[in-house]
C-alpha atoms as a PDB file:
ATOM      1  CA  UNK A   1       6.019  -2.750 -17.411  1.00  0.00           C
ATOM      2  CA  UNK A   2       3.873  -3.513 -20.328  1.00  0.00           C
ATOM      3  CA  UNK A   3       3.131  -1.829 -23.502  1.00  0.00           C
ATOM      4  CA  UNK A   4      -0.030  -3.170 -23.886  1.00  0.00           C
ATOM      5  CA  UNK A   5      -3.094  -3.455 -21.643  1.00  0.00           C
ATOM      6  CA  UNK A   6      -2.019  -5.584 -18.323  1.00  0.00           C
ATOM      7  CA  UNK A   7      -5.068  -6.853 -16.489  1.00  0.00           C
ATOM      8  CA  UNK A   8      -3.648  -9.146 -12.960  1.00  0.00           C
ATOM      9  CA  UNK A   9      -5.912 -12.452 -13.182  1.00  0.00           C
ATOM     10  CA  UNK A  10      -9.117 -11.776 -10.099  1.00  0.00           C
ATOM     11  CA  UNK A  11      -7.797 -13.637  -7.057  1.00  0.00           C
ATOM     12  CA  UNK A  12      -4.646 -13.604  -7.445  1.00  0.00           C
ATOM     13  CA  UNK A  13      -2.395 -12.835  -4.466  1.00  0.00           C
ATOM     14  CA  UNK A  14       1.514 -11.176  -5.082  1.00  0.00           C
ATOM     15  CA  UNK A  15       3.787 -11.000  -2.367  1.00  0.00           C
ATOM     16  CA  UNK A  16       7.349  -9.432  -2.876  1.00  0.00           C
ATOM     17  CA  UNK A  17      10.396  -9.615  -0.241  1.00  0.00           C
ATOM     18  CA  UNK A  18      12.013  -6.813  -1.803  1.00  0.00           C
ATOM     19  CA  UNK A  19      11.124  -2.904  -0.818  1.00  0.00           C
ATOM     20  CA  UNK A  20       9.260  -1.931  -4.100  1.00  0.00           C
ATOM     21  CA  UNK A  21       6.662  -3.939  -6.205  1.00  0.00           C
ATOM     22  CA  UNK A  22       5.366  -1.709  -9.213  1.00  0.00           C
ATOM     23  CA  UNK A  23       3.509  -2.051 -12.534  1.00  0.00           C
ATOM     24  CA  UNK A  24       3.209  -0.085 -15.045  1.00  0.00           C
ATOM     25  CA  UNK A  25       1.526   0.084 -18.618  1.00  0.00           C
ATOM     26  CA  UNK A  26       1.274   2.746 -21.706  1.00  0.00           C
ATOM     27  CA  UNK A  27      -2.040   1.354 -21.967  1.00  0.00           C
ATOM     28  CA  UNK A  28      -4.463   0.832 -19.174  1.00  0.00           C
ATOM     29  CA  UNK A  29      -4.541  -1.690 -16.377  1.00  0.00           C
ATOM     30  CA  UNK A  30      -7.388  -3.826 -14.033  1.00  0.00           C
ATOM     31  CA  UNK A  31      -6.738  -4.482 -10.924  1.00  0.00           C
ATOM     32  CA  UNK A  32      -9.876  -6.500  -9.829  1.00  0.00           C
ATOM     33  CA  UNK A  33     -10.040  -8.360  -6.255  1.00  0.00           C
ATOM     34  CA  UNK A  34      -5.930  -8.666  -5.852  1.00  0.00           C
ATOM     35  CA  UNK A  35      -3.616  -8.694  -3.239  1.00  0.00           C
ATOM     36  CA  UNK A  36      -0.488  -6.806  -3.076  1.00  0.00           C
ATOM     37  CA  UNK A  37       1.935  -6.736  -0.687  1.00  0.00           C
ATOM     38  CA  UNK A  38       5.413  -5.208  -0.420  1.00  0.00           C
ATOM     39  CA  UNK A  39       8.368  -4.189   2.204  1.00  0.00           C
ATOM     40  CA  UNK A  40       8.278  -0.511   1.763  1.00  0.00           C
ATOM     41  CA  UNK A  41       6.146   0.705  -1.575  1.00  0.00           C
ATOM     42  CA  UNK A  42       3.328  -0.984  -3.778  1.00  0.00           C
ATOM     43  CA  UNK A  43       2.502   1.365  -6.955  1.00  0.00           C
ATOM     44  CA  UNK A  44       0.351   0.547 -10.079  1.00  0.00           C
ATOM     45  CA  UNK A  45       1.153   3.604 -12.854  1.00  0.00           C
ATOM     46  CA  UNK A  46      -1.071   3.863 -16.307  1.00  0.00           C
ATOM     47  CA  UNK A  47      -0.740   6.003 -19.158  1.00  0.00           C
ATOM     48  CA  UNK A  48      -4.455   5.628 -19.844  1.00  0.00           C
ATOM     49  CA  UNK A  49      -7.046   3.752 -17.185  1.00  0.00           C
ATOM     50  CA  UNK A  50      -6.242   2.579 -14.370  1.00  0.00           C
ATOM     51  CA  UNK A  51      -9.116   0.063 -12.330  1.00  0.00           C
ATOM     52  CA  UNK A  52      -8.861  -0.927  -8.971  1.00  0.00           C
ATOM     53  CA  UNK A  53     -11.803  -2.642  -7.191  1.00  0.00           C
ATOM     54  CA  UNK A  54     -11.824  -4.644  -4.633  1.00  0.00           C
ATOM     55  CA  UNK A  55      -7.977  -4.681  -3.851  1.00  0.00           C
ATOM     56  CA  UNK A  56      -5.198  -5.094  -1.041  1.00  0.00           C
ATOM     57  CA  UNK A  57      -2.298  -3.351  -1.234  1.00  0.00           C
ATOM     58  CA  UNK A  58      -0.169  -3.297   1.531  1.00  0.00           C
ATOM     59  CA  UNK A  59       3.437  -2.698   3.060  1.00  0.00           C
ATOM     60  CA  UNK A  60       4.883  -4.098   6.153  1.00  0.00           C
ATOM     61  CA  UNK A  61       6.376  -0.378   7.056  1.00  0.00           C
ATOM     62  CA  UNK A  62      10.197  -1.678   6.844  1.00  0.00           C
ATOM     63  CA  UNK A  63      11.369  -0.128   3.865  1.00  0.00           C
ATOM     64  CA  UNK A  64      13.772   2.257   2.740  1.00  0.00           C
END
């Protein structure tokens, strides 16, 4: 969670064990040519903008 504008670095590559990965900002967020991957649930929340280009995001289905 951020209160401020979150942008995830182009390229980069996140991959969480655990059933939920989120972000969230009051501000906006960029999500440019990245990779997300989760158990059960990937979610990216914004108060303001929200880019996505170019992006993965994935579960493996064996969540909750």
């Amino acid at each position: 969670m951020s209160i401020e504008a979150l942008s995830i670095d182009t390229g980069t590559s996140i991959s969480y064990a655990g059933d939920s990965l989120g972000f969230g900002s009051l501000e906006s967020i960029d999500v440019i040519n990245v990779d997300l991957h989760a158990e059960g649930e990937v979610s990216v929340r914004s108060l303001d903008t929200l880019v996505i280009n170019d992006s993965t995001m994935s579960t493996s289905g064996n969540g909750g």
